[in-house]
N, C-alpha and C. Protein backbone atom coordinates (compact mmCIF):
# COMPACT_ATOMS: atom_id res chain seq x y z
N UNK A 1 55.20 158.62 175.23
CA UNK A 1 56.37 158.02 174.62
C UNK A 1 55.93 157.33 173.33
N UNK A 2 56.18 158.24 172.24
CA UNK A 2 56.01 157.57 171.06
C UNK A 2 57.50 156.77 170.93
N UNK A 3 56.61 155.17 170.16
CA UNK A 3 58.06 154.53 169.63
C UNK A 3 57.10 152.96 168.69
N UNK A 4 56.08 153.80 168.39
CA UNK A 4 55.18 153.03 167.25
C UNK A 4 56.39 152.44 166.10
N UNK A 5 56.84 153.28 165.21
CA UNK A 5 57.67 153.29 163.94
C UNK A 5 58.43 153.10 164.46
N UNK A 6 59.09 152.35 165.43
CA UNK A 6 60.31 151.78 165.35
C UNK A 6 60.31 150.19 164.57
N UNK A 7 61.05 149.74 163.94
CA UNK A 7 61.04 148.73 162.98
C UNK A 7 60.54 147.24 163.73
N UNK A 8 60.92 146.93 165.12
CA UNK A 8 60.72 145.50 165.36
C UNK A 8 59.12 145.93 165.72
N UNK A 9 58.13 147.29 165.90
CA UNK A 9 57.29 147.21 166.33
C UNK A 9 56.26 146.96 164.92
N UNK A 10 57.15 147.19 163.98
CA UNK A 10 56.27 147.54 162.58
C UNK A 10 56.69 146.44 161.70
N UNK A 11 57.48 145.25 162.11
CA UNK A 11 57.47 144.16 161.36
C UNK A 11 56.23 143.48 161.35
N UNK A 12 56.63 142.22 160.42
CA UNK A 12 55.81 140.97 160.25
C UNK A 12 55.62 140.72 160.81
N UNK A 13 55.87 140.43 162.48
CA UNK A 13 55.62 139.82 163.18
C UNK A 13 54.45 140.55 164.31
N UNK A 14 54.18 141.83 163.89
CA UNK A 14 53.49 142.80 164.88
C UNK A 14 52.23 142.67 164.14
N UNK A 15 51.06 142.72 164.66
CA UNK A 15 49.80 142.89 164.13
C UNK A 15 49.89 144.12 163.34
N UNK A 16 48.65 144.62 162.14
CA UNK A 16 49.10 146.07 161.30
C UNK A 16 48.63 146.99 161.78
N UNK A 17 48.62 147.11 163.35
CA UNK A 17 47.38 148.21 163.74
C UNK A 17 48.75 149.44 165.09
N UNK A 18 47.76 150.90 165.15
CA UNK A 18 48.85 150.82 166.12
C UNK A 18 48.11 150.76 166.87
N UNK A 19 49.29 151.07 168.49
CA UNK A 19 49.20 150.41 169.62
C UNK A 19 48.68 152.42 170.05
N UNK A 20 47.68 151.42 171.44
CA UNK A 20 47.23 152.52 171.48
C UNK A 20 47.99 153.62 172.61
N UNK A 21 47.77 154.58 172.98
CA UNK A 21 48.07 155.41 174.22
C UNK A 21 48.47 154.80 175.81
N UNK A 22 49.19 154.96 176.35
CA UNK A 22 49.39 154.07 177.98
C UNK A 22 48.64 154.89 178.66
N UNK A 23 47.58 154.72 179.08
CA UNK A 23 46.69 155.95 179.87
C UNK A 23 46.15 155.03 181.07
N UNK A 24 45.56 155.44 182.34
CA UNK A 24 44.84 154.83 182.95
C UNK A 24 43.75 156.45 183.32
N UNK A 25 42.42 155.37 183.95
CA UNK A 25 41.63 156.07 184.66
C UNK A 25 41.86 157.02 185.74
N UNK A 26 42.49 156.13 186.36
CA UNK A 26 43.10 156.45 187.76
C UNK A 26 44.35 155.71 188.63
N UNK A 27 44.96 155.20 189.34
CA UNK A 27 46.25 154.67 190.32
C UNK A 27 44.69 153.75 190.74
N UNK A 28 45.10 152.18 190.60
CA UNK A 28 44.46 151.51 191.01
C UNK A 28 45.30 149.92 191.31
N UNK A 29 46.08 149.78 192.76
CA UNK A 29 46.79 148.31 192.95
C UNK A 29 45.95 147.68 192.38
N UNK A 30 45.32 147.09 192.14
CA UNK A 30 44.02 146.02 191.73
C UNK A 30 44.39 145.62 190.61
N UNK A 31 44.15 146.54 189.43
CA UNK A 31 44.48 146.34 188.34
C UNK A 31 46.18 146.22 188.11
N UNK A 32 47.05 147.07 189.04
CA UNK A 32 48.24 146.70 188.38
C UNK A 32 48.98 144.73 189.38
N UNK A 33 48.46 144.33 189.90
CA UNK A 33 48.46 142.99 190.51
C UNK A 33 47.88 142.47 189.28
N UNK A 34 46.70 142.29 189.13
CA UNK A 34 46.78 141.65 187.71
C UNK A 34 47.48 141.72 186.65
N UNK A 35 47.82 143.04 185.94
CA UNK A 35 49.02 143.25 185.13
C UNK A 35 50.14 142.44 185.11
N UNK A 36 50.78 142.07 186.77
CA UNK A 36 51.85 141.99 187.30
C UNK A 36 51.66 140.79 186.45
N UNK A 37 50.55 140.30 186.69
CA UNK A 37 50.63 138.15 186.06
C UNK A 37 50.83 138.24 184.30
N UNK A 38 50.70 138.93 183.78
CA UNK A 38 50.35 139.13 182.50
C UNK A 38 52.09 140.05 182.20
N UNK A 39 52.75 140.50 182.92
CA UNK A 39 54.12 141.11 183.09
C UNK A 39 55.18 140.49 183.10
N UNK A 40 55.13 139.37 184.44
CA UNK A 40 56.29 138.57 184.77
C UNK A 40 55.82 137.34 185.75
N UNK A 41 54.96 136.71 185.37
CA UNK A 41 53.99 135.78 185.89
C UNK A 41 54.56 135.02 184.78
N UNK A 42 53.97 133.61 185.28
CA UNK A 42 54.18 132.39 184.42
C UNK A 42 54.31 132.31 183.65
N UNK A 43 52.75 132.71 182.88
CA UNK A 43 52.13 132.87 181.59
C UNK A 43 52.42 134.72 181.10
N UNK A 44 53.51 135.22 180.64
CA UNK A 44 53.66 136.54 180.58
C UNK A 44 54.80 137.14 179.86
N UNK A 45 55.15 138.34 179.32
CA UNK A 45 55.66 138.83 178.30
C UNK A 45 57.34 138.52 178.38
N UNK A 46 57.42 138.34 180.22
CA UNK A 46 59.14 138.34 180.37
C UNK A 46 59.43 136.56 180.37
N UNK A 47 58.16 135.88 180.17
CA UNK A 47 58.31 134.32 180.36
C UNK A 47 58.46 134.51 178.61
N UNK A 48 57.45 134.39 177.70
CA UNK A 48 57.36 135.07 176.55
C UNK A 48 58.68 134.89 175.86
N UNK A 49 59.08 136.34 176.32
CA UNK A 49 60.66 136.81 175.66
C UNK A 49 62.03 135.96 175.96
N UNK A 50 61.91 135.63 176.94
CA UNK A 50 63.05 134.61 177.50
C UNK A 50 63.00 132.97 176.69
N UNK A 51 61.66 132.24 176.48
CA UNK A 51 60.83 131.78 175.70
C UNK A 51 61.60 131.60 174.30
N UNK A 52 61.15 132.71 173.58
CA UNK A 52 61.46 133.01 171.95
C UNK A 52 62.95 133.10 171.71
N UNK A 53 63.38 133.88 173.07
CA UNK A 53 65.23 134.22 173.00
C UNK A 53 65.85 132.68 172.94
N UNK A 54 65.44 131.84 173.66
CA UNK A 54 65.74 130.48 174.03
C UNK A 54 65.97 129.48 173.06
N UNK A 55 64.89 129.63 171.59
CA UNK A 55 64.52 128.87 170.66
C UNK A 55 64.91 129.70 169.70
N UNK A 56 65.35 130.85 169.37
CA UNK A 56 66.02 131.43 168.68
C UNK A 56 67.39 130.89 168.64
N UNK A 57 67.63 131.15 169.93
CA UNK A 57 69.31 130.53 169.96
C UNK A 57 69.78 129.26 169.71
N UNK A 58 68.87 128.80 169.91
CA UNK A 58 69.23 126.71 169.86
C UNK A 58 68.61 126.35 168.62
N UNK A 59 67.53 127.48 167.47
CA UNK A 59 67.26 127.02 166.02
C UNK A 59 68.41 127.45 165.24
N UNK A 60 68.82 128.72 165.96
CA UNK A 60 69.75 129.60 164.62
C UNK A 60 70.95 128.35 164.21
N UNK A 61 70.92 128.41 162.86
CA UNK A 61 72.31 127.27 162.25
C UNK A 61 71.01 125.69 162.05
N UNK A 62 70.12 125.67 162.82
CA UNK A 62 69.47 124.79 162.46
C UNK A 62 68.41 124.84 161.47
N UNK A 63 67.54 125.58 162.02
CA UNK A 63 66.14 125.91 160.86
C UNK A 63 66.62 127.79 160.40
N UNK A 64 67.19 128.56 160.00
CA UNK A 64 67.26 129.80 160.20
C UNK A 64 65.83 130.78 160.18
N UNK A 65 64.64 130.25 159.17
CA UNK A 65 63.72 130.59 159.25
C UNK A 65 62.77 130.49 160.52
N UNK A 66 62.73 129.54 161.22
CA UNK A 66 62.03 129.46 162.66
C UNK A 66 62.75 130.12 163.38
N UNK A 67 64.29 130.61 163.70
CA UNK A 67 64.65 131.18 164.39
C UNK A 67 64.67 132.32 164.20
N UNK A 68 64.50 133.07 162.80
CA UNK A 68 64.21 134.20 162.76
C UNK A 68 63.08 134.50 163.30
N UNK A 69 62.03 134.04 162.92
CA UNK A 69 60.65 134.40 163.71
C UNK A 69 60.54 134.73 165.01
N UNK A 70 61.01 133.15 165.75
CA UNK A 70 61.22 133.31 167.25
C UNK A 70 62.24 134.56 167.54
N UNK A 71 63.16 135.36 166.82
CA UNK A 71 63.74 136.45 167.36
C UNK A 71 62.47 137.67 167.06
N UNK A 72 61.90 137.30 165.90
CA UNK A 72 61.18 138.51 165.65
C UNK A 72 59.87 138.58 166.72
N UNK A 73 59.39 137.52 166.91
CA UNK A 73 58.34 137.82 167.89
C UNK A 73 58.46 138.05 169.27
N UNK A 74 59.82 137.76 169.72
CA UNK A 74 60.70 138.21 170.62
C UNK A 74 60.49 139.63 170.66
N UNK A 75 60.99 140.35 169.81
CA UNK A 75 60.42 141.64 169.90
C UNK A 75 59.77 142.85 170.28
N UNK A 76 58.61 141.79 169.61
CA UNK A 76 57.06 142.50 169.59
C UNK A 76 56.72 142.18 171.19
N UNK A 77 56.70 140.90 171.60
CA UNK A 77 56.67 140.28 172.94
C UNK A 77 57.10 141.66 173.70
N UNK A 78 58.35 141.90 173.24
CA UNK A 78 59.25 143.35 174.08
C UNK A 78 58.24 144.41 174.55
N UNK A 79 57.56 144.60 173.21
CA UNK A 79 56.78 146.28 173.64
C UNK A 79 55.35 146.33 173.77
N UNK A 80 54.87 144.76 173.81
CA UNK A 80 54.07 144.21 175.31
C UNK A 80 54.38 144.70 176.51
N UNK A 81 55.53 144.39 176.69
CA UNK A 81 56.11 144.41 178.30
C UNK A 81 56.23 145.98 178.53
N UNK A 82 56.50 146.55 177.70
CA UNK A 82 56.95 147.95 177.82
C UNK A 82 55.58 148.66 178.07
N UNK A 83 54.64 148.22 177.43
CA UNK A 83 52.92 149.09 177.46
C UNK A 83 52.91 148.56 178.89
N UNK A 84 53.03 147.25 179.05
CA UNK A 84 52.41 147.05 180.43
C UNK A 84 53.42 147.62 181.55
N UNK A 85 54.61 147.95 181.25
CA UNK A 85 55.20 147.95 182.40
C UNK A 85 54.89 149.96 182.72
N UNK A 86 54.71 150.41 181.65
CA UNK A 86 53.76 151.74 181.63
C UNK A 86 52.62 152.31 182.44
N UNK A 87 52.18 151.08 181.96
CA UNK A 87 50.49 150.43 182.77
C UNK A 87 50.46 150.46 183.94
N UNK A 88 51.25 149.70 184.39
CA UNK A 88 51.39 149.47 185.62
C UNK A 88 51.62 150.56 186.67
N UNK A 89 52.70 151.01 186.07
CA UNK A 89 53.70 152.21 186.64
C UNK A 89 52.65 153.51 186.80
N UNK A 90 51.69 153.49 185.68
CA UNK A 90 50.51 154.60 186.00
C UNK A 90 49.61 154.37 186.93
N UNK A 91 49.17 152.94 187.38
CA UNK A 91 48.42 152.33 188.16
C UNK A 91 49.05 152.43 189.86
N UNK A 92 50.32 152.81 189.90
CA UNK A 92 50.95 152.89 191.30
C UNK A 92 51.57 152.21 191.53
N UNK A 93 52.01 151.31 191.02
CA UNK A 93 53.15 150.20 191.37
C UNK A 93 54.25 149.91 190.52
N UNK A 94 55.33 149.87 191.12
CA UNK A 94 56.29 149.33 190.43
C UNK A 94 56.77 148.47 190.14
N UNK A 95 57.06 148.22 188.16
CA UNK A 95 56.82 147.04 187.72
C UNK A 95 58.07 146.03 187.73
N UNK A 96 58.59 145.82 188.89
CA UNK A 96 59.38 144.78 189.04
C UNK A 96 59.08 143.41 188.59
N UNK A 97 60.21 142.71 188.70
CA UNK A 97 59.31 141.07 187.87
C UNK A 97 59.08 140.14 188.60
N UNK A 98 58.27 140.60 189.19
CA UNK A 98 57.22 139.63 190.12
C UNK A 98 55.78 140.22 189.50
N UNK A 99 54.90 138.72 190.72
CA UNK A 99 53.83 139.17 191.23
C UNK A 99 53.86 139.42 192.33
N UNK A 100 52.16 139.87 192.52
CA UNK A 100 51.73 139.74 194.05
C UNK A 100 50.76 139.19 194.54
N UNK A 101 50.60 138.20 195.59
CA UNK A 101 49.47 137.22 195.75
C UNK A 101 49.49 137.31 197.63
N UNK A 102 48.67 137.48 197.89
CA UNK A 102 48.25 137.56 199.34
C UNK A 102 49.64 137.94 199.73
N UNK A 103 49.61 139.23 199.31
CA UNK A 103 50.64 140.41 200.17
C UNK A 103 52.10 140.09 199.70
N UNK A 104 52.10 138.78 199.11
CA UNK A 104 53.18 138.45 199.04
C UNK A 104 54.07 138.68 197.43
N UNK A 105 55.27 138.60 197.75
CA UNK A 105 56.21 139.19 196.21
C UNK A 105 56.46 137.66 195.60
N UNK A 106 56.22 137.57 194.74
CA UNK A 106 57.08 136.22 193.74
C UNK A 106 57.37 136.53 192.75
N UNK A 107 58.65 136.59 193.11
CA UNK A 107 59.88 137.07 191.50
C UNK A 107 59.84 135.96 190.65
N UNK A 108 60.09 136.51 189.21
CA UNK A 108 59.71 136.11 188.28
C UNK A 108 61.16 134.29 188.01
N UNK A 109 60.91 133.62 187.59
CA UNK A 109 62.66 132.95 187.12
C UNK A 109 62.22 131.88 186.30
N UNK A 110 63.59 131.50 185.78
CA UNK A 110 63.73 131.22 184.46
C UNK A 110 63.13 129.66 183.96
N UNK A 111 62.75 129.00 185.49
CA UNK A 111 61.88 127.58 185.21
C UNK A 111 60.77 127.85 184.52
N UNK A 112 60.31 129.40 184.48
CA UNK A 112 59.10 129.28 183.64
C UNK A 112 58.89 129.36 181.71
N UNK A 113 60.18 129.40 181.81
CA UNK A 113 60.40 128.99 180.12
C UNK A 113 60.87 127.72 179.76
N UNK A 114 59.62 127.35 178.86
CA UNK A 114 59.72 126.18 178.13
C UNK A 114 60.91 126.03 177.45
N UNK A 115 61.97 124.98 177.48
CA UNK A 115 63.32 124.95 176.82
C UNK A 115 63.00 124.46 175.67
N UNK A 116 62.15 122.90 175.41
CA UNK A 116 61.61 122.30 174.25
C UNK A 116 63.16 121.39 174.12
N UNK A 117 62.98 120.68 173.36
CA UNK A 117 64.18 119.63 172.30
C UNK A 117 63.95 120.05 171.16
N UNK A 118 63.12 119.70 170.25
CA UNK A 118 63.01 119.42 168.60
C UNK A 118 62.29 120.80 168.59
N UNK A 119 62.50 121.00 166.89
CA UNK A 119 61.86 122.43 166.56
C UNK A 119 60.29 122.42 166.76
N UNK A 120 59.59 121.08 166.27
CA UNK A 120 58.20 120.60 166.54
C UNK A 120 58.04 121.30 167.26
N UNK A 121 58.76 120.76 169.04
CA UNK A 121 58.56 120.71 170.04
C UNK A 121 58.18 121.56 170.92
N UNK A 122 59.40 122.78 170.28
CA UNK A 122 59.40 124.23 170.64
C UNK A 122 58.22 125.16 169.90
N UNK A 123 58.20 124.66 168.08
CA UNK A 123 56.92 125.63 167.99
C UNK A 123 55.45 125.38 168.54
N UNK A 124 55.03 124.03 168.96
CA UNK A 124 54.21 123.39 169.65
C UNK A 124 53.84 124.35 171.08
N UNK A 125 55.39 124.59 171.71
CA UNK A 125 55.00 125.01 173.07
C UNK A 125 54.74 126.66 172.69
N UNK A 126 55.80 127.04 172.34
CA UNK A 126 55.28 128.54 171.97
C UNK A 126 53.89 128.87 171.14
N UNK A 127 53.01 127.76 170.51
CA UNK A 127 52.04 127.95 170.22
C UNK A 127 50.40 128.08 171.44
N UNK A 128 51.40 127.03 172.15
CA UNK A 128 50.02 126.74 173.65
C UNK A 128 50.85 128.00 174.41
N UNK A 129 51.72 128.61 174.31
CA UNK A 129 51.96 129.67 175.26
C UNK A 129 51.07 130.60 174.87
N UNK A 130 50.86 130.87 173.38
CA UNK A 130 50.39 132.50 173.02
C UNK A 130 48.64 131.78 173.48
N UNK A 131 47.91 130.76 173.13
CA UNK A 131 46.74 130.89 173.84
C UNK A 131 46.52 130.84 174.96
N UNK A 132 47.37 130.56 175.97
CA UNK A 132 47.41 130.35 176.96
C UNK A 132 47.31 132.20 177.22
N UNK A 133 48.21 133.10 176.78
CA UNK A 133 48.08 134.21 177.07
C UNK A 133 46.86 135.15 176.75
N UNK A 134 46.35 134.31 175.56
CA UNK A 134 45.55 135.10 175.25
C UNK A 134 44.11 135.16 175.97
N UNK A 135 44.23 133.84 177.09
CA UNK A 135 43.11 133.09 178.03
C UNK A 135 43.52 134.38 178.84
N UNK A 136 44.68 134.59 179.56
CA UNK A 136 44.94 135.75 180.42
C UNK A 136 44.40 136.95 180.01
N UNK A 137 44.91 136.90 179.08
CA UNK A 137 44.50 138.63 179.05
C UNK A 137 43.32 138.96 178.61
N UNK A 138 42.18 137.88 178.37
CA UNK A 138 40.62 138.09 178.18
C UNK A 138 39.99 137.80 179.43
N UNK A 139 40.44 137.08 180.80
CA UNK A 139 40.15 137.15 181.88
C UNK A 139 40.89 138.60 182.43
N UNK A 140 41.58 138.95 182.17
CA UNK A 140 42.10 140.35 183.09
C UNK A 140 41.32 141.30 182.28
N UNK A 141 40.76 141.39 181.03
CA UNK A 141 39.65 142.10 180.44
C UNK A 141 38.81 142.57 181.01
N UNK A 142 38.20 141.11 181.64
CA UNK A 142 36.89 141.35 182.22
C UNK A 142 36.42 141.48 183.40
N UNK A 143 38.11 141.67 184.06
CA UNK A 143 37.79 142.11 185.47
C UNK A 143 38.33 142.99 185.70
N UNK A 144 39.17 143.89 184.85
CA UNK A 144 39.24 145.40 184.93
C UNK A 144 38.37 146.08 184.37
N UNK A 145 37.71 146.98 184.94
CA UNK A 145 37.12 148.25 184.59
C UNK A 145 36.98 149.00 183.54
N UNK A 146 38.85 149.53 183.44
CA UNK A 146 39.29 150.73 182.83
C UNK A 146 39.47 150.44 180.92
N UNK A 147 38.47 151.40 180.36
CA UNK A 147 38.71 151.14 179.17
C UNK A 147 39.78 151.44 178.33
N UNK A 148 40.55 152.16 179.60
CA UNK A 148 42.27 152.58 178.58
C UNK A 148 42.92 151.56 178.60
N UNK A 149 42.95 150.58 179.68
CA UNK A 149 43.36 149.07 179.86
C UNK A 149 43.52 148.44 179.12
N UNK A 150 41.64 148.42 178.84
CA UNK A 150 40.86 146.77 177.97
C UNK A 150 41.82 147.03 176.58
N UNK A 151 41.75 148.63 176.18
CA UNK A 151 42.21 148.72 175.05
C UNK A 151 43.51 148.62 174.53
N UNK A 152 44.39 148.45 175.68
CA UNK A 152 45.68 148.35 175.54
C UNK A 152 45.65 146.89 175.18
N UNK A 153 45.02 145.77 176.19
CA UNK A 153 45.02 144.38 176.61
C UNK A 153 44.75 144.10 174.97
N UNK A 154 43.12 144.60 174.61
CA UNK A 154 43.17 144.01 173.51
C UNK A 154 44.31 144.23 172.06
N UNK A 155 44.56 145.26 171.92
CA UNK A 155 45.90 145.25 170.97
C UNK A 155 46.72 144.39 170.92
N UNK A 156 47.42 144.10 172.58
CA UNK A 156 47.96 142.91 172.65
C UNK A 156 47.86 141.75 171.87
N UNK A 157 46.46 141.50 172.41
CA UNK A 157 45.47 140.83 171.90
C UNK A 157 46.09 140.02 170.64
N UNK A 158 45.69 141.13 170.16
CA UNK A 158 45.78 141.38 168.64
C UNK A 158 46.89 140.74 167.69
N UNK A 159 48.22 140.96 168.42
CA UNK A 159 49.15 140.28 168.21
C UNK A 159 49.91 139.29 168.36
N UNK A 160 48.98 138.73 169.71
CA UNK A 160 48.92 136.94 170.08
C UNK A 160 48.29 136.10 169.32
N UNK A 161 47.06 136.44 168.68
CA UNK A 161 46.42 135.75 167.42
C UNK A 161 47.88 135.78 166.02
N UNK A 162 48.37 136.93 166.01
CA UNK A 162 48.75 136.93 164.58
C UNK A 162 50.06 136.20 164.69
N UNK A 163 50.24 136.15 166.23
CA UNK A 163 51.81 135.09 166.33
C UNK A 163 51.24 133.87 166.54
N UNK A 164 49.83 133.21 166.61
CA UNK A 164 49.42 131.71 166.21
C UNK A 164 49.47 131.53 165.31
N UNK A 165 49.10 132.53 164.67
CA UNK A 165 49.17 132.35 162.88
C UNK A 165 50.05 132.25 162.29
N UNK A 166 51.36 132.60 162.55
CA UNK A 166 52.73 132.76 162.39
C UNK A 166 53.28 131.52 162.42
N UNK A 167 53.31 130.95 163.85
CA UNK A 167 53.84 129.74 164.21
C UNK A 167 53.09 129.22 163.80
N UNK A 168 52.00 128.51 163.62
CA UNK A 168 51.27 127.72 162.82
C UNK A 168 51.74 127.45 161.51
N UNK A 169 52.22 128.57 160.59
CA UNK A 169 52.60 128.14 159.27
C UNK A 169 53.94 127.88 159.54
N UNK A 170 54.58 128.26 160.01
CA UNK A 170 56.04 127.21 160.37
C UNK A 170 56.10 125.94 160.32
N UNK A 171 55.04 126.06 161.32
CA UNK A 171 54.50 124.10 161.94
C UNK A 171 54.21 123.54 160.78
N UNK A 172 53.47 123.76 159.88
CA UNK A 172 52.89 123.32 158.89
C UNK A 172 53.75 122.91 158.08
N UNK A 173 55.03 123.75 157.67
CA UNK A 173 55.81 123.58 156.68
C UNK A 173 56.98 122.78 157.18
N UNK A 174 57.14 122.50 158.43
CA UNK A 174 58.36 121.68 158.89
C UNK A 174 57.93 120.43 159.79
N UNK A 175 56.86 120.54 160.15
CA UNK A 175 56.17 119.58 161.13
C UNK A 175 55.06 118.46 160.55
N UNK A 176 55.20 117.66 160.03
CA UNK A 176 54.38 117.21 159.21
C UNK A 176 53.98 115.89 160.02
């Protein structure tokens, strides 16, 4: 499934690289349980998106420039979820929005997005969110195996740095 050149994947807000192939080694639960946390876990693309949608909506009319961002990285956040939910789906499991932790299902919900008050407040949290993710997905690095994975993970990667960088100059220019 090519869908590289589609525009929210090829904005400003996307790292300039493409994304690579959804491939796995092999069907391995292991790896897609970890996925699952990095999917619709706390710290994860559908916490993420819900996240950016949240502070989009409550900046727009206020800052229009921060809320554009937060829609645009909204986005990109999107086809995160989409590689992984790929990922997953090649790995044998289906990527519903949960995890799974000692056998057990925990669906994903909406306490895990930061609401914030002030714009500070919100680019502050969405800033400790993207390292926070980026702590995830360099621990799920290094305990998966599969180098079609790592290489997906790191792309990700790739574009959690460039949305610190992002929000950072926001912060800078409105947060003083």
């Amino acid at each position: 499934m090519q869908k590289q050149n589609h525009p929210a994947y090829t904005s400003k807000c996307a790292y300039p690289a493409p994304y690579p192939s959804v491939r796995v080694m092999a069907p391995n639960h292991q790896y897609a349980e970890l996925l699952l946390e990095d999917y619709a876990g706390t710290v994860s693309e559908l916490t993420a998106i819900n996240q950016y949608l949240h502070h989009y909506f409550t900046l727009e009319g206020i800052n229009d420039e921060a809320a554009a961002l937060e829609e645009c990285i909204s986005l990109v956040e999107m086809r995160h979820m989409e590689l992984l939910a790929e990922t997953i789906r090649l790995l044998g499991v289906d990527p519903r929005y949960r995890v799974i932790r000692n056998n057990q299902e925990i669906y994903w919900n909406a306490t895990y997005v930061y609401y914030g008050y002030s714009l500070c407040d919100k680019l502050a949290a969405d800033i400790a969110s993207e390292w926070a993710a980026v702590a995830a997905y360099r621990d799920h690095q290094q305990r998966i195996g599969d180098p079609y994975i790592k290489e997906i993970l790191e792309r990700i990667i790739q574009d959690e740095y460039h949305h610190i960088i992002l929000l950072n100059k926001v912060m800078q220019k409105y947060c003083k």
